[in-house]
Each structure stands twice: as C-alpha cells, then as structure tokens.
N, C-alpha and C. Protein backbone atom coordinates (compact mmCIF):
# COMPACT_ATOMS: atom_id res chain seq x y z
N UNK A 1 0.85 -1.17 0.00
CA UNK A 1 0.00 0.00 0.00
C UNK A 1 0.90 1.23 0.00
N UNK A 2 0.10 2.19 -0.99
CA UNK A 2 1.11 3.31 -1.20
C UNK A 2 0.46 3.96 -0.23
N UNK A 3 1.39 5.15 0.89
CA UNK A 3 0.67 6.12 2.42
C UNK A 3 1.98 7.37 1.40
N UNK A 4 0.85 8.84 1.53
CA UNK A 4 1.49 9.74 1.34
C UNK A 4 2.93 9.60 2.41
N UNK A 5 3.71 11.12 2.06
CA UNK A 5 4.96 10.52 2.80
C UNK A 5 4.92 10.28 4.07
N UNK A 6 3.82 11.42 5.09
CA UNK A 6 3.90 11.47 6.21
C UNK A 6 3.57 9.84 6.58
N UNK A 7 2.33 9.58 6.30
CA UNK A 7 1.60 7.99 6.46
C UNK A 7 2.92 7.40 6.08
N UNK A 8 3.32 6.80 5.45
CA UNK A 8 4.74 6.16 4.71
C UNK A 8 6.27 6.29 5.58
N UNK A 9 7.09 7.34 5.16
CA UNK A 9 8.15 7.66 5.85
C UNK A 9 8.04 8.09 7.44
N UNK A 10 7.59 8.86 7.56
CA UNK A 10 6.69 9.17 9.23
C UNK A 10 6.37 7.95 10.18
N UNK A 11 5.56 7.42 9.33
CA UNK A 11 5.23 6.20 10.12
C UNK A 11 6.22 4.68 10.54
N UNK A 12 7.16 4.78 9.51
CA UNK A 12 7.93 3.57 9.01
C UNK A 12 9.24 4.05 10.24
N UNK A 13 9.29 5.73 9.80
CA UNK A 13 10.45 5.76 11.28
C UNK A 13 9.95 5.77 12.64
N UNK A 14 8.54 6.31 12.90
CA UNK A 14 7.91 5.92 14.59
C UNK A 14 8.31 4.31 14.64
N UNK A 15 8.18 3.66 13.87
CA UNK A 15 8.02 1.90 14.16
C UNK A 15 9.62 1.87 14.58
N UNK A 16 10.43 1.96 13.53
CA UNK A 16 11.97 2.01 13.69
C UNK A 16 12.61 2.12 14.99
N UNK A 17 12.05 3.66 15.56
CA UNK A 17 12.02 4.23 16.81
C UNK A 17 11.60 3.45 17.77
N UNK A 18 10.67 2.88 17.68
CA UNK A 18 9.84 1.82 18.58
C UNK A 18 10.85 0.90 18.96
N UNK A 19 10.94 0.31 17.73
CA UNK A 19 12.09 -1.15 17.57
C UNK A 19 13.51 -0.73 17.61
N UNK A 20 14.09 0.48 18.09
CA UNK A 20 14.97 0.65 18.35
C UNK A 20 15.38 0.08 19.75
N UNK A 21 16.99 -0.18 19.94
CA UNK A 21 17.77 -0.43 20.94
C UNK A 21 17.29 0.45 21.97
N UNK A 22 16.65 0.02 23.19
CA UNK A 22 16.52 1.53 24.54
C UNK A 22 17.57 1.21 25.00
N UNK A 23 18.93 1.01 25.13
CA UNK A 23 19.90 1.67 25.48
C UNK A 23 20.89 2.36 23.57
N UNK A 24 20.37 3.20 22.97
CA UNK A 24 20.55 3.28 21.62
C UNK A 24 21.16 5.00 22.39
N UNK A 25 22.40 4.81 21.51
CA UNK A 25 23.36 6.57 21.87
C UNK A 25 22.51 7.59 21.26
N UNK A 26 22.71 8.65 21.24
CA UNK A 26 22.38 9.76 20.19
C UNK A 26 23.05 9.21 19.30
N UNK A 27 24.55 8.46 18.84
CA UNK A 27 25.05 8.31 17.39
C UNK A 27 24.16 7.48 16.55
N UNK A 28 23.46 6.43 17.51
CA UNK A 28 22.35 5.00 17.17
C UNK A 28 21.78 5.69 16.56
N UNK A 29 20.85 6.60 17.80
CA UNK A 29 19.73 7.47 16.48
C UNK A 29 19.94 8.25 15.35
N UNK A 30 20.94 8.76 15.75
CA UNK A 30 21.38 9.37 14.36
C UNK A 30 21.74 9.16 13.03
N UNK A 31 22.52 7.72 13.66
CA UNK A 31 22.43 7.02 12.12
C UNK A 31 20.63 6.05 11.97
N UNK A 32 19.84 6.15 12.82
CA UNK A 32 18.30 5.34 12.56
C UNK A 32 17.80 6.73 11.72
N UNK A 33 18.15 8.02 12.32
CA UNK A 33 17.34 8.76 11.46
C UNK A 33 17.90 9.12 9.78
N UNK A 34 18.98 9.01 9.57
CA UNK A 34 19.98 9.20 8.65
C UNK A 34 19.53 8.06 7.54
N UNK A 35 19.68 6.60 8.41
CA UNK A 35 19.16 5.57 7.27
C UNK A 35 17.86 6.00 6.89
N UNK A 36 16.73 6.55 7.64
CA UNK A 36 15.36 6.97 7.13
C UNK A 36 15.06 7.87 6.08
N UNK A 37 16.49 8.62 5.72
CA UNK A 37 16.73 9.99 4.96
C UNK A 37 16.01 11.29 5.59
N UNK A 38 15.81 11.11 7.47
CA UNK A 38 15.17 12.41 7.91
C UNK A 38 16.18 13.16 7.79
N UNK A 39 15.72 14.66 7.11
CA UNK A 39 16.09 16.27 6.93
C UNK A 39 15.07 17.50 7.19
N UNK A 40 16.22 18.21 7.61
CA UNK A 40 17.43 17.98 8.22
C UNK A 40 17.89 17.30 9.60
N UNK A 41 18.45 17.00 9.46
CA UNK A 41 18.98 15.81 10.30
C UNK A 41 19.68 16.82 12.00
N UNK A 42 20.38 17.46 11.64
CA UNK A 42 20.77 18.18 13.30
C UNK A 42 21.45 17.39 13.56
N UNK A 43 21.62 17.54 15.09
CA UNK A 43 22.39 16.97 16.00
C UNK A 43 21.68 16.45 17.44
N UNK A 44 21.65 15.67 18.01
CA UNK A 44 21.35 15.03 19.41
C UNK A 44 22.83 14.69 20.53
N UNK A 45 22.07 15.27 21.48
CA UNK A 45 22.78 15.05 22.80
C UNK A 45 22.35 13.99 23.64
N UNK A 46 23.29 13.52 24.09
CA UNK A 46 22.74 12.15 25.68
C UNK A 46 21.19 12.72 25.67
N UNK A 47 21.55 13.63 26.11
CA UNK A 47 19.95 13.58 26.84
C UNK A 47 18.94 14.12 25.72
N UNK A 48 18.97 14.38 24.88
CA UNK A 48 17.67 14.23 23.33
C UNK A 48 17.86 13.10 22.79
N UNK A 49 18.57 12.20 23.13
CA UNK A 49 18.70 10.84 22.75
C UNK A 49 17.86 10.29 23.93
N UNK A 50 17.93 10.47 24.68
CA UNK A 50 16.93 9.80 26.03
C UNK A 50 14.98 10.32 26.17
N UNK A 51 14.95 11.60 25.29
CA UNK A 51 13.94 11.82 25.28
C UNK A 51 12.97 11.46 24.13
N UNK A 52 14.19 11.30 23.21
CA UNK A 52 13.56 10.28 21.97
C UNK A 52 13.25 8.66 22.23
N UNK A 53 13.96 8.01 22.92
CA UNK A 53 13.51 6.74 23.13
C UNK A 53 12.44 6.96 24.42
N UNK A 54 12.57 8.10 25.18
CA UNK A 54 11.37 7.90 26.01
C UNK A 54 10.18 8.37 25.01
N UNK A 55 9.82 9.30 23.90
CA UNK A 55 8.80 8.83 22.91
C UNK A 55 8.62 7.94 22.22
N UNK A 56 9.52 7.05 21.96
CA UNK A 56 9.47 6.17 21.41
C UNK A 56 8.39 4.82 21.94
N UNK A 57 8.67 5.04 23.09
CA UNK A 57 8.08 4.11 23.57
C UNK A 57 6.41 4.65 24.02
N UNK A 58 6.44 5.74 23.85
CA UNK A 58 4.86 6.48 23.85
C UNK A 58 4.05 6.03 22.42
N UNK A 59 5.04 6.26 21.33
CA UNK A 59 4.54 5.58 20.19
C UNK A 59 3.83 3.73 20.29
N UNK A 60 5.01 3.18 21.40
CA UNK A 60 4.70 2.20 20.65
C UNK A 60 2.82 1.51 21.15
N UNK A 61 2.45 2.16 22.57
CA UNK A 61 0.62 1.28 22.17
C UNK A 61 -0.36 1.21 20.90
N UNK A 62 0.25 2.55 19.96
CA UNK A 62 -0.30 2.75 18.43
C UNK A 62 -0.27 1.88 17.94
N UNK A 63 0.81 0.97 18.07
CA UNK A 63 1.34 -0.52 17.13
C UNK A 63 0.77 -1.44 17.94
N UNK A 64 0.31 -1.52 18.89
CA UNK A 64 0.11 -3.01 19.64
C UNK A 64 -1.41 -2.79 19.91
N UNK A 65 -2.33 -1.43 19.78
CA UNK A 65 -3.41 -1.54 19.93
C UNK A 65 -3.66 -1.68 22.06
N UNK A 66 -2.93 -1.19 22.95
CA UNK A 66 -3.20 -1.42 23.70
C UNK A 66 -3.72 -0.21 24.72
N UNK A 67 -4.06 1.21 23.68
CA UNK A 67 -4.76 2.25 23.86
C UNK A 67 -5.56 2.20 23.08
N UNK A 68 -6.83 3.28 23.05
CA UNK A 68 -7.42 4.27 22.31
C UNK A 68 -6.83 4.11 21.28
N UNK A 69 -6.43 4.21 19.95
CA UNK A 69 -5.49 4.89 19.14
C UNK A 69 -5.59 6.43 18.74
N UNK A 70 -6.97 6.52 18.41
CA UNK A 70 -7.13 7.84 17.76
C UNK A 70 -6.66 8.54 19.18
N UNK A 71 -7.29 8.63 20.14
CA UNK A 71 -7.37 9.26 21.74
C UNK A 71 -5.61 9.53 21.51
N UNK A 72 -4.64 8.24 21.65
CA UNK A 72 -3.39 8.20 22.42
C UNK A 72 -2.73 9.34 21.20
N UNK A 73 -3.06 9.11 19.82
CA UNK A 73 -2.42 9.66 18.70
C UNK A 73 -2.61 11.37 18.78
N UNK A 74 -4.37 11.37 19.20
CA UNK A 74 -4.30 12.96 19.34
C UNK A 74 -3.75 13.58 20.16
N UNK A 75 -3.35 12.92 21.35
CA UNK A 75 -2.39 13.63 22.76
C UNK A 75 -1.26 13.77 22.37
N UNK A 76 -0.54 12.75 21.35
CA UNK A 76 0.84 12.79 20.55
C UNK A 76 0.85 14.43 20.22
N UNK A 77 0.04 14.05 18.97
CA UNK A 77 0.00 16.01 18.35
C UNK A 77 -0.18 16.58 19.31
N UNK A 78 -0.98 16.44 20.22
CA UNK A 78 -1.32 18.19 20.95
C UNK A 78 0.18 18.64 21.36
N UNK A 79 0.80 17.47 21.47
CA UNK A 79 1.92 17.80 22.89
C UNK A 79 2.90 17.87 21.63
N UNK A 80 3.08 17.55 20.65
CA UNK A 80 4.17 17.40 19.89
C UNK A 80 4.15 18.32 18.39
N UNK A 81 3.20 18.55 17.96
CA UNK A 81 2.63 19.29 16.66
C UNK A 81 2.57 20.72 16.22
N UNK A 82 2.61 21.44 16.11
CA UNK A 82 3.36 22.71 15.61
C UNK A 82 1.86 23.40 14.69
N UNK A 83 1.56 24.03 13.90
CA UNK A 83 0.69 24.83 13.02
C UNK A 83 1.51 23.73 11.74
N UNK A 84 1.05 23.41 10.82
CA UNK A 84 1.54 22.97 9.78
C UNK A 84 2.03 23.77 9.07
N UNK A 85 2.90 23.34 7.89
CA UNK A 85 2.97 25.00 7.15
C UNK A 85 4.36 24.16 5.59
N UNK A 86 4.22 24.47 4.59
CA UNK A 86 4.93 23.86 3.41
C UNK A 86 6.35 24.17 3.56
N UNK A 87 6.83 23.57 3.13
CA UNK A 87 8.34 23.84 3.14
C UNK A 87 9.01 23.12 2.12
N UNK A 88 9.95 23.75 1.43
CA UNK A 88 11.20 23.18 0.18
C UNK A 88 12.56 23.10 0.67
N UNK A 89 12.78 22.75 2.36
CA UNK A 89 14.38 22.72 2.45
C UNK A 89 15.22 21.52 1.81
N UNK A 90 16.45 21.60 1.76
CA UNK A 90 17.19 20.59 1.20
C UNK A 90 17.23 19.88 -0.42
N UNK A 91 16.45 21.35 -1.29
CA UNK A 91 16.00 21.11 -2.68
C UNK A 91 15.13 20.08 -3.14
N UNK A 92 14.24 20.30 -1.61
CA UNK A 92 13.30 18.77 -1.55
C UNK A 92 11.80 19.58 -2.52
N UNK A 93 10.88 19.01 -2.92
CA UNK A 93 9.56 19.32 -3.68
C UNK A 93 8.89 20.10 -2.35
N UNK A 94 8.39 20.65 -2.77
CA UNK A 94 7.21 21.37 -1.25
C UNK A 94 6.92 20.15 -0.54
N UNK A 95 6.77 20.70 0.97
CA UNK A 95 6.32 19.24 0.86
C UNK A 95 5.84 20.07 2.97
N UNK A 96 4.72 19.03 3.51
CA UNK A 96 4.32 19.92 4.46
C UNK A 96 5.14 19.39 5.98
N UNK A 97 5.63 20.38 6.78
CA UNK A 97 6.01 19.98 7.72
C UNK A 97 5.34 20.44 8.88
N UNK A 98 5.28 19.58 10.55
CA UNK A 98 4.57 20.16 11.79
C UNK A 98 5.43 20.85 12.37
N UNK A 99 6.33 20.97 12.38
CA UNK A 99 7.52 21.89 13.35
C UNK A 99 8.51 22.81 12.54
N UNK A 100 8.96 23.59 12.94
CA UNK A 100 9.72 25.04 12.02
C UNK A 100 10.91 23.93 12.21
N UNK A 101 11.65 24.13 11.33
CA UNK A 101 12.97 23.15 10.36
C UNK A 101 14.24 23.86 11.30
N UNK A 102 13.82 24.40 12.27
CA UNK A 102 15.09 25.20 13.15
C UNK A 102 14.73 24.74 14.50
N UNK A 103 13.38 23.67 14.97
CA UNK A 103 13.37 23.22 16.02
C UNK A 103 14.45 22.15 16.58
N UNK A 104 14.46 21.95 17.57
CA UNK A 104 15.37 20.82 17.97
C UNK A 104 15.11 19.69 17.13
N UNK A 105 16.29 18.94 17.07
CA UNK A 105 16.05 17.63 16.00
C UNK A 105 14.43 16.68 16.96
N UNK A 106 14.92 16.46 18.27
CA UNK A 106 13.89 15.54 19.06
C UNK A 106 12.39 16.33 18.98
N UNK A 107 11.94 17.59 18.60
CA UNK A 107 11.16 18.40 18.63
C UNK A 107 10.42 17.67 17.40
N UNK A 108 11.06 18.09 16.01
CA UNK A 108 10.90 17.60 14.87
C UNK A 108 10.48 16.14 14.58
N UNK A 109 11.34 15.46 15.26
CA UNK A 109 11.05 14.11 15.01
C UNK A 109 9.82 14.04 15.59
N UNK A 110 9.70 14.14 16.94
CA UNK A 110 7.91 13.88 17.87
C UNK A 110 6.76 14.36 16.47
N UNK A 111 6.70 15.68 16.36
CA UNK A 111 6.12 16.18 15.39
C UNK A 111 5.67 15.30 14.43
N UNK A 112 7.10 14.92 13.90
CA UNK A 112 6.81 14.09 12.13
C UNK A 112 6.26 12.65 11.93
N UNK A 113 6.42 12.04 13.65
CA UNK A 113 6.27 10.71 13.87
C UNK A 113 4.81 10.98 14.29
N UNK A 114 4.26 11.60 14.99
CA UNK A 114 3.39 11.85 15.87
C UNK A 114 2.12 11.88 14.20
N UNK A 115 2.89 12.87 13.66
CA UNK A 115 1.93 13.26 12.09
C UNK A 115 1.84 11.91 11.45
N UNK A 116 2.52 11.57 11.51
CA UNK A 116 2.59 10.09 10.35
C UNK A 116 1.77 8.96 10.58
N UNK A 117 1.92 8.95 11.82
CA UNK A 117 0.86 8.26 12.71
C UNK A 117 -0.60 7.90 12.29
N UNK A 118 -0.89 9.36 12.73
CA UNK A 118 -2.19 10.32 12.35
C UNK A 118 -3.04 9.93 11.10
N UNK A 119 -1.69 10.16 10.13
CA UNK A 119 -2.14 9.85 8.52
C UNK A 119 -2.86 8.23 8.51
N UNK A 120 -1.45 7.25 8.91
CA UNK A 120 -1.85 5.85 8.65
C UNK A 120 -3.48 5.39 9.40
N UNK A 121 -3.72 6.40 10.65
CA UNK A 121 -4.88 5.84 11.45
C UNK A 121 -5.95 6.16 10.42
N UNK A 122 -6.08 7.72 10.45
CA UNK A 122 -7.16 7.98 8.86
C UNK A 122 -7.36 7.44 7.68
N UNK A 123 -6.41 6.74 7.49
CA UNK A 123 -5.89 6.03 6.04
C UNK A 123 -6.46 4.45 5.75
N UNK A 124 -5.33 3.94 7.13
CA UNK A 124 -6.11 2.45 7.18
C UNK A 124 -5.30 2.17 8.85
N UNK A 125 -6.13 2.41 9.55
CA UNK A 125 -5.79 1.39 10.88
C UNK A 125 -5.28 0.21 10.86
N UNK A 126 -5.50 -0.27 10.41
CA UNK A 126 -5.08 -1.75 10.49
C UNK A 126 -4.07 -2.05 9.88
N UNK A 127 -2.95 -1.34 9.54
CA UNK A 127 -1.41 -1.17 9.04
C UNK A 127 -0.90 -1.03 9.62
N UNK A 128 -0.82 -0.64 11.31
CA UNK A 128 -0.11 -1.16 11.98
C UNK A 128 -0.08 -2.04 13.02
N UNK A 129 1.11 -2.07 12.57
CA UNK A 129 0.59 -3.62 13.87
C UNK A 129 2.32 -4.52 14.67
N UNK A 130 2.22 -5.82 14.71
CA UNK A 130 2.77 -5.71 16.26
C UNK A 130 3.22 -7.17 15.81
N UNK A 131 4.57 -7.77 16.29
CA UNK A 131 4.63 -9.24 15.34
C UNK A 131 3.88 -10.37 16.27
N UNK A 132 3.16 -11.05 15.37
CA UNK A 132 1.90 -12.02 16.37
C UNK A 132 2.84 -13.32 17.02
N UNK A 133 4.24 -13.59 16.75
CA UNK A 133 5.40 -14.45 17.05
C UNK A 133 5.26 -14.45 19.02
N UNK A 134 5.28 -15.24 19.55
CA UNK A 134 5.62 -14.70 21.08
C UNK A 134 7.16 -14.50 21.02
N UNK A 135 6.79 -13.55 22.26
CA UNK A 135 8.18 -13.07 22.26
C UNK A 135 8.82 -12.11 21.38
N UNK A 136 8.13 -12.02 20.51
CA UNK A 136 9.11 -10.80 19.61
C UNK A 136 7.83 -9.54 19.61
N UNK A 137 8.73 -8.64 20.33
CA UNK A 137 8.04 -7.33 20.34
C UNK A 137 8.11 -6.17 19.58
N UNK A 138 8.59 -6.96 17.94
CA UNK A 138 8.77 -5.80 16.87
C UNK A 138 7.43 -5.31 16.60
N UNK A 139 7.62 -3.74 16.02
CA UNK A 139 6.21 -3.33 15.78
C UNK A 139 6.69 -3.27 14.47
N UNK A 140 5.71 -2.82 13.54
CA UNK A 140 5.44 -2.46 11.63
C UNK A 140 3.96 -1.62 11.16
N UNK A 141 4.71 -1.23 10.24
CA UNK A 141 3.20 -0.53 9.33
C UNK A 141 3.32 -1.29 8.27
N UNK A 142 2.44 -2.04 8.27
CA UNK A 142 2.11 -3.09 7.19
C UNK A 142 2.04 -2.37 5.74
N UNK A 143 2.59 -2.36 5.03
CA UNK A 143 2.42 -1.89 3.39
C UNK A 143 2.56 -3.04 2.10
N UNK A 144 1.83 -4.05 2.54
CA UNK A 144 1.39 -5.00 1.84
C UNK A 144 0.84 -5.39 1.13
N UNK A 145 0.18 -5.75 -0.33
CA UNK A 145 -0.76 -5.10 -1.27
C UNK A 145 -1.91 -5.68 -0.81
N UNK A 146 -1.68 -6.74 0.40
CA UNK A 146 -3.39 -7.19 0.87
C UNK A 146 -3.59 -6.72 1.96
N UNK A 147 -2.48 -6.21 2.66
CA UNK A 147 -3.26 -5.93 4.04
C UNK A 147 -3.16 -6.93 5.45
N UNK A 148 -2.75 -7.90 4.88
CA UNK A 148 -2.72 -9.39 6.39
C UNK A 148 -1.30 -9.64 6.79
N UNK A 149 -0.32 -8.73 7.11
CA UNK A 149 0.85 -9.04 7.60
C UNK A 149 0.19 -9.48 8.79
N UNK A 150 1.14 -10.56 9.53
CA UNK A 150 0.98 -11.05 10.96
C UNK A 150 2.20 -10.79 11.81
N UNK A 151 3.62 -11.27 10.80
CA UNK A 151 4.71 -10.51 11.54
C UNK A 151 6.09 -10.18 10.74
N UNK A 152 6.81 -9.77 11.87
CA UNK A 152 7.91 -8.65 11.32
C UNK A 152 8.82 -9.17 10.10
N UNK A 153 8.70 -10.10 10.92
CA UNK A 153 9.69 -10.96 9.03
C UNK A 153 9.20 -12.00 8.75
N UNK A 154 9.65 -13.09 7.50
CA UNK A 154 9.69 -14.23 7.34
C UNK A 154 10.23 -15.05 8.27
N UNK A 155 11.27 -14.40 8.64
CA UNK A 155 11.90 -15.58 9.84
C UNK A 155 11.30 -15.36 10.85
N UNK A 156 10.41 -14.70 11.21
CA UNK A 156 9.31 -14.86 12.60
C UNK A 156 8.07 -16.04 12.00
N UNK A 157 7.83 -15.86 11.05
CA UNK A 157 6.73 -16.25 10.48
C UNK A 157 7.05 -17.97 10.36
N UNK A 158 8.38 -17.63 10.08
CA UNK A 158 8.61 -19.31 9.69
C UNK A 158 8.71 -20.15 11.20
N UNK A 159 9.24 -19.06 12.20
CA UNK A 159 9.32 -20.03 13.44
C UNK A 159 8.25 -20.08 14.07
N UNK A 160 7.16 -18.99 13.94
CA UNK A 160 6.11 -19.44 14.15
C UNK A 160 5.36 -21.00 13.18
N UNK A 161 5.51 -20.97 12.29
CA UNK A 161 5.46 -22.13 11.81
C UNK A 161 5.67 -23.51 11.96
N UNK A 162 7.17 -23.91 12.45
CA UNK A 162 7.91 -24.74 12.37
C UNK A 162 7.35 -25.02 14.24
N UNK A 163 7.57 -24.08 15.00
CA UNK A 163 6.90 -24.16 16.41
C UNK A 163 5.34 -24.61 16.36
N UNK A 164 4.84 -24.86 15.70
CA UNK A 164 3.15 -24.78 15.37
C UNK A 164 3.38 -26.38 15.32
N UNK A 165 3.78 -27.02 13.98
CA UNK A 165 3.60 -27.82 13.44
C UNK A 165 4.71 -28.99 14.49
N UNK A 166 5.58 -28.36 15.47
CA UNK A 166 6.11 -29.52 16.46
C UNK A 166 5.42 -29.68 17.56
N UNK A 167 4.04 -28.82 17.62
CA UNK A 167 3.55 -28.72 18.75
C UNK A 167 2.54 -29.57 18.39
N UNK A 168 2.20 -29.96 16.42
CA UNK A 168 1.13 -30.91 16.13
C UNK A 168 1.50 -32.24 16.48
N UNK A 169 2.96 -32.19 15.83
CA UNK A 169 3.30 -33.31 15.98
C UNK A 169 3.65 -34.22 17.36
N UNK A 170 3.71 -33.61 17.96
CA UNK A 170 4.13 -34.07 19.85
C UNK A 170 3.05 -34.77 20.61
C-alpha cells in the first residue's frame, strides 16, 4: 500500500524508533534517522537521545493496539505538533512539515512521527501492527498489497510455523 509521505516515511520511522535499541546513543539514532533519509537531520545530545527513546516508547501502544489509538495519537500532536505550514528545504519538492525546520532535532522528530501516525490511522488502521510471534516485540506498518501481515519478518513467520507444526506433531 502506497501512504502519502507522512503515512509512509513518518510512520515507518515511529516503528523504527519503537524497535529501536533503549539503550541506543544519540550516534544509534542518528544514524536510525539518517538511514530513514530524515532532513534535516541536526544533532542530538545524551539527553535528546533519552527523550527520543522515552517517545518512542509512547509511540509504541499505536502498534500493539493497547490504547485508544485515535485518543493516544491525538495527545501525541497536541503535545508534539506545531501549526503545519509547506516547506522546500534541502531542494526537496514542497512538501508539508509540523515543526519550524530550526526546532530541535527531538522536537521535529515527535512532530513528524506523531503526524505520520495520524495519517496511517485515517488512512487504514489496520497497518499497523505488532509481530503475532511470542516473544518478539517488533512493531510495523504493514504496506502489503493485501493488508494481512501477521509478523515482522519471514523468519518470525517461519518459526512461528515450524513451532506450530512440532507442537502438532508431539
């Protein structure tokens, strides 16, 4: 499924964030936001590195369904969201951002994750989601052309499998 960028990129790095290392440096995140192609990118300190994985983990009941969503998502924005407003930095196409491009990097990110969110819930709820494997607490935004991901990879999927079918056989 194609999600404008916010739904799409927005959303794909809240999950990232989620499934990030919580003991992850500011360099961790920096290169998590870097592989995502977030711009501009800034700089993080110990401690905006600590306030990002402590959102991170605010993100993650969105993925597991163990709030409200719309409820938990709109407290995201209130607390994190800015006036919207277009922007062309980095010789990028217009394109709309929630926070002025001179906020703190951790400012920005809440904002863009918080927005992206937003999009996928309006869009299609049921894209994100949480790997159904026990034990593995990866989250995802499903962009699948049907819609029925269950979990984070094939190799969850398969050990869920292979665990299934020794549990027939026993």
């Amino acid at each position: 499924m194609h999600f404008n960028p916010y739904g799409g990129a927005a959303a794909q790095l809240a999950a990232s964030l989620v499934n990030a290392d919580r003991a992850a440096t500011a360099d961790d995140l920096l290169t998590l936001l870097r592989d995502h192609a977030y711009k501009p990118l800034g700089t993080l300190s110990p401690a905006q590195a600590r306030d990002l994985l402590a959102w991170a983990r605010r993100l993650e009941p969105v993925f597991t369904g163990e709030v409200d969503r719309v409820a938990h998502v709109n407290t995201l924005l209130a607390e994190a969201a800015a006036r919207p407003y277009i922007s062309t930095h980095d010789g990028r196409a217009p394109h709309l951002h929630f926070a002025p491009e001179t906020a703190p990097t951790p400012d920005r990110v809440r904002a863009f994750t918080a927005s992206g969110l937003a999009h996928v819930l309006c869009e299609d709820p049921g894209r994100l989601g949480h790997c159904a494997r026990p034990g593995c607490g990866t989250v995802y935004v499903d962009t699948s052309r049907n819609g029925r991901r269950r979990y984070c990879t094939t190799r969850c999927a398969n050990r869920e499998q292979v665990a299934r079918h020794r549990r027939r056989a026993a």
